[in-house]
Protein backbone atom coordinates (compact mmCIF):
# COMPACT_ATOMS: atom_id res chain seq x y z
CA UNK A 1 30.71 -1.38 -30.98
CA UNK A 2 30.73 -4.34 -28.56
CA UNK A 3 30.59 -1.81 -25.59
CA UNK A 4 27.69 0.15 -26.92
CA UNK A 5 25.96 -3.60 -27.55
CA UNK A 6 26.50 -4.46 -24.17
CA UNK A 7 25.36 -1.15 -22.89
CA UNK A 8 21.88 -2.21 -25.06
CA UNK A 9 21.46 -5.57 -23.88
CA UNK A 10 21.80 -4.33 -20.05
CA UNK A 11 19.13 -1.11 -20.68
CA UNK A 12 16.82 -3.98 -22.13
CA UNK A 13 17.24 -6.09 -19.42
CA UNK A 14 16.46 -3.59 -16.86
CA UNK A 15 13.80 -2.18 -18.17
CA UNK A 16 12.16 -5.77 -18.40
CA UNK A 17 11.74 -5.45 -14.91
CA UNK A 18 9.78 -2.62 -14.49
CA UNK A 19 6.50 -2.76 -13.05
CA UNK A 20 3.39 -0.15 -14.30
CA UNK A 21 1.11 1.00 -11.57
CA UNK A 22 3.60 1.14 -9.40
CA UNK A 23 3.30 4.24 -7.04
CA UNK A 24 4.56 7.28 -5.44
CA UNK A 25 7.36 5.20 -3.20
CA UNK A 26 8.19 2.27 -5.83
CA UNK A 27 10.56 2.62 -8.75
CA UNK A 28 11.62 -0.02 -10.97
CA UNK A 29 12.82 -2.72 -10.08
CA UNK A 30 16.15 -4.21 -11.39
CA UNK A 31 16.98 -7.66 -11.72
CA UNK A 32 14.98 -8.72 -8.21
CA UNK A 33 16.56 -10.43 -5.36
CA UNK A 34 16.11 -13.89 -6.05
CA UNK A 35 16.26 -14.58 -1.83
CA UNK A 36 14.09 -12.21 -0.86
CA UNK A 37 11.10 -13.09 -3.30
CA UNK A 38 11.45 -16.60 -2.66
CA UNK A 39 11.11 -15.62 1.47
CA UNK A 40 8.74 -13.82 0.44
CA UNK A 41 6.54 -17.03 -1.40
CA UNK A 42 7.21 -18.64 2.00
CA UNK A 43 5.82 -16.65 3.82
CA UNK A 44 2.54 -16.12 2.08
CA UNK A 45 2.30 -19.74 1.52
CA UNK A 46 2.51 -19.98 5.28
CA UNK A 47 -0.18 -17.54 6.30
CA UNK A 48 -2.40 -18.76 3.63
CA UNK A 49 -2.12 -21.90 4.61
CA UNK A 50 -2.66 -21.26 8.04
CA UNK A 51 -5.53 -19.01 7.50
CA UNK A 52 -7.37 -20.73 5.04
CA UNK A 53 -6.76 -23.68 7.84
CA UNK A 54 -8.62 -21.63 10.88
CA UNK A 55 -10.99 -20.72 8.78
CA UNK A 56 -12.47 -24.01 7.46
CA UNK A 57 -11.74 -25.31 11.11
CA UNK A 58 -14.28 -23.05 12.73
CA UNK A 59 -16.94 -22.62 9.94
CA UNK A 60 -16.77 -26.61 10.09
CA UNK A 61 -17.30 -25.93 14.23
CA UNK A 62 -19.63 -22.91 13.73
CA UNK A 63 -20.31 -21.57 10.62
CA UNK A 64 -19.79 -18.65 9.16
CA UNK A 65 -20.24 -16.58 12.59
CA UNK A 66 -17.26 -18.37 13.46
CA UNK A 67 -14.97 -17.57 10.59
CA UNK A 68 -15.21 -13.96 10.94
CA UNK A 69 -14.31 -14.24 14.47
CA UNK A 70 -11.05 -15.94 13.00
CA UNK A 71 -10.18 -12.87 10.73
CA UNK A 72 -11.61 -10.36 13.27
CA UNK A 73 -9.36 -11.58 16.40
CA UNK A 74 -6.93 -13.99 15.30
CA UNK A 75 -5.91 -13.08 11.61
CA UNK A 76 -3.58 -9.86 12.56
CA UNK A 77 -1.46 -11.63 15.23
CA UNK A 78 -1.09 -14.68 13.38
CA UNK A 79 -0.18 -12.33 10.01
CA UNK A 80 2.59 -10.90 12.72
CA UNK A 81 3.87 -13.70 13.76
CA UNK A 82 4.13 -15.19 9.98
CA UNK A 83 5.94 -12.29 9.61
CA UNK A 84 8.64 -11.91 12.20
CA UNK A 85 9.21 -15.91 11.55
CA UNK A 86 10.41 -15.08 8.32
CA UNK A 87 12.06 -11.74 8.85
CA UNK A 88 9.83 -9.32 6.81
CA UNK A 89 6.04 -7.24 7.44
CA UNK A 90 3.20 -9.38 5.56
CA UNK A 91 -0.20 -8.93 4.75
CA UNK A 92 -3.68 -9.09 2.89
CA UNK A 93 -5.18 -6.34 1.07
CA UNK A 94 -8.14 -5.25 -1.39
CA UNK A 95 -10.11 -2.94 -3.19
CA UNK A 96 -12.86 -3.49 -1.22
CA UNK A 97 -11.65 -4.04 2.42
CA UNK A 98 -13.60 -5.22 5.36
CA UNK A 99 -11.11 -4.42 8.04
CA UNK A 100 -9.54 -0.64 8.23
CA UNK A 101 -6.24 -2.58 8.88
CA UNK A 102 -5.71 -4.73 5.43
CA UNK A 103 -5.82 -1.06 3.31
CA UNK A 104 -3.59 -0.78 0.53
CA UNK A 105 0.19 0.21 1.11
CA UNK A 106 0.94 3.17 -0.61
CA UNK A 107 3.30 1.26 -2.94
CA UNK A 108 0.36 -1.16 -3.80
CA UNK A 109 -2.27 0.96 -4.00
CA UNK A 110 -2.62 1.65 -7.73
CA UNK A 111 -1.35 -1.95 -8.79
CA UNK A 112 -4.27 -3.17 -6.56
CA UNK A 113 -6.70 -0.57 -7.94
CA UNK A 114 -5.89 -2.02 -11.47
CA UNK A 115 -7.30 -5.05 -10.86
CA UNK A 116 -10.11 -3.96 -9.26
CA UNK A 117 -13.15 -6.80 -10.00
CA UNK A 118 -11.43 -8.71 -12.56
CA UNK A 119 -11.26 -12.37 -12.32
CA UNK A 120 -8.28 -14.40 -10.43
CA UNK A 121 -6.89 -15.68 -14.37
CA UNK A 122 -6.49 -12.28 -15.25
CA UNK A 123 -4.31 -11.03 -11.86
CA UNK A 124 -0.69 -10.73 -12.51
CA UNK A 125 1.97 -10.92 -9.37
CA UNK A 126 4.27 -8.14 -9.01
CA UNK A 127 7.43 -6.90 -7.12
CA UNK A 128 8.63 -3.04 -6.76
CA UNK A 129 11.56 -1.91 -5.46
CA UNK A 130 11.01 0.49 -2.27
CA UNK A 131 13.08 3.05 -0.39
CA UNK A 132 15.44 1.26 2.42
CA UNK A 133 16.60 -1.14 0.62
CA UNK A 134 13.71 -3.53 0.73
CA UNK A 135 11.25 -4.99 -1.69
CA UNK A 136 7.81 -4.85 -1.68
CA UNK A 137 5.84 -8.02 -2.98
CA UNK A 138 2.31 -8.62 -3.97
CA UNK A 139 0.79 -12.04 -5.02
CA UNK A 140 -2.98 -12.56 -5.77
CA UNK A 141 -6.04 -13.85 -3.32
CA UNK A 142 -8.91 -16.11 -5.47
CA UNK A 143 -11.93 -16.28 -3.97
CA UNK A 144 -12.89 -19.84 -3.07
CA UNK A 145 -16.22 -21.62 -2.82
CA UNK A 146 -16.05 -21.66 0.98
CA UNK A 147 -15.22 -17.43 0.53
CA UNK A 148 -18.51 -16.47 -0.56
CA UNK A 149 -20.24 -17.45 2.77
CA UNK A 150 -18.76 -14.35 4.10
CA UNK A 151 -17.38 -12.38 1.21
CA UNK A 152 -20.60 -13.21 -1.51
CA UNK A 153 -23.77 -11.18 -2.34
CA UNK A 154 -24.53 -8.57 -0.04
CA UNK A 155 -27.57 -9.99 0.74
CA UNK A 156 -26.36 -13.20 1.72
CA UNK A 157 -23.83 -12.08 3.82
CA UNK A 158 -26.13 -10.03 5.15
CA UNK A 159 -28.61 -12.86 5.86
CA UNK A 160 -26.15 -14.62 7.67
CA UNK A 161 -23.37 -12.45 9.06
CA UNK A 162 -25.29 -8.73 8.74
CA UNK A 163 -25.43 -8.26 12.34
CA UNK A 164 -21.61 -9.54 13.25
CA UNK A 165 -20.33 -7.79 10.41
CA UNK A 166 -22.29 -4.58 11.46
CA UNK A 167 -20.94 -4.62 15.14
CA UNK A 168 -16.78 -5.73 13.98
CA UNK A 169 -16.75 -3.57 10.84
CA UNK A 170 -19.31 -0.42 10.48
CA UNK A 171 -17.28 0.11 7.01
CA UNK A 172 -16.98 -3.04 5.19
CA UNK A 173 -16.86 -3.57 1.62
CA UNK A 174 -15.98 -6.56 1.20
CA UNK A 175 -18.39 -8.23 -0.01
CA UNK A 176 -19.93 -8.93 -3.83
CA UNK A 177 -17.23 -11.70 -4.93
CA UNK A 178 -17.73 -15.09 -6.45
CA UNK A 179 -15.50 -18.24 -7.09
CA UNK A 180 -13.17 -17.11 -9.43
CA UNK A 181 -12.74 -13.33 -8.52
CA UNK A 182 -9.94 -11.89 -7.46
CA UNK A 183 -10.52 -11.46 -3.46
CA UNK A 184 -7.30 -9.38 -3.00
CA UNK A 185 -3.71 -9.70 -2.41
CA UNK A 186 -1.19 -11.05 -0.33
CA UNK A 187 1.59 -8.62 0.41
CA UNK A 188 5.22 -8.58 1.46
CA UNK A 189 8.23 -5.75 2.43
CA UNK A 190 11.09 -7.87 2.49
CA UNK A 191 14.81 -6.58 3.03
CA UNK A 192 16.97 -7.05 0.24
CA UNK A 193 20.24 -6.18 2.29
């Protein structure tokens, strides 16, 4: 009787830990690596941080026109770096992207998809378990005042960034937030051996 209790306890406990919307590649996760998701908050702190940084350094220097040139030639290299300092791949993604580059994992694509325009209160972090032994991350983006300069109503972006935007990213979609949305996510793939 004690054996089958324990048995219980442990199925309950495991299946606390599974994630839904979790896709093709993820499975559930068991009891998570305690290291790896805190290198993981380390990192994203870092590149947020650092980004949000850059970003109110240059629209201070030149406006808006000079944040996107932040995110277009600066944001991917300093994401890389971030990365390899802490030993894992890390990134931002969306369901609306402006750059080709920040789409969706595979194992984050339907956890990002539902959340898709809902407010930053409602957004829920999550970790999934994925195939070589490493662990995939994701931890919610809120749009700030100083995001809607470049990420707000399409016709004030347009207004003020159309032509920039046109020429760096035929395709974007990243625009339509407000303070308070949910702008995206931060991602990690962190090794858990």
């Amino acid at each position: 009787m004690r054996t089958l209790l324990i048995v219980a306890v442990v199925i309950v406990a495991a299946q606390a830990f599974v994630r839904p919307g979790a896709a093709q590649e993820a499975g559930p996760v068991p009891v998570p690596t305690p290291d790896a998701i805190a290198r993981a908050e380390r990192a994203i702190a870092e590149l947020q941080t650092t980004l949000v940084g850059r970003l109110k350094e240059e629209l201070g220097r030149g406006g808006p026109q000079a944040a996107v040139t932040v995110c277009r030639d600066e944001a991917q290299q300093m994401t890389a770096a971030i990365g390899a300092k802490h030993g894992l791949t890390i990134g931002r993604t969306s369901h609306r992207v402006r750059n080709p580059a920040n789409a969706p994992r595979p194992w984050a694509l339907a956890w990002v998809a539902s959340y898709a325009d809902t407010g930053m209160a409602d957004a829920r972090p999550a970790e999934f378990e994925l195939a070589g032994g490493r662990l995939g991350v994701l931890r919610p983006i809120g749009t700030m005042d100083m995001c809607v300069m470049c990420h707000g109503p399409r016709e004030v972006v347009q207004a003020t960034i159309g032509n920039l935007l046109a020429a760096s990213y035929p395709d974007d979609r990243a625009v339509g937030f407000a303070p308070g949305d949910l702008r995206g996510w931060f991602w990690a793939e962190v090794p858990t051996r």
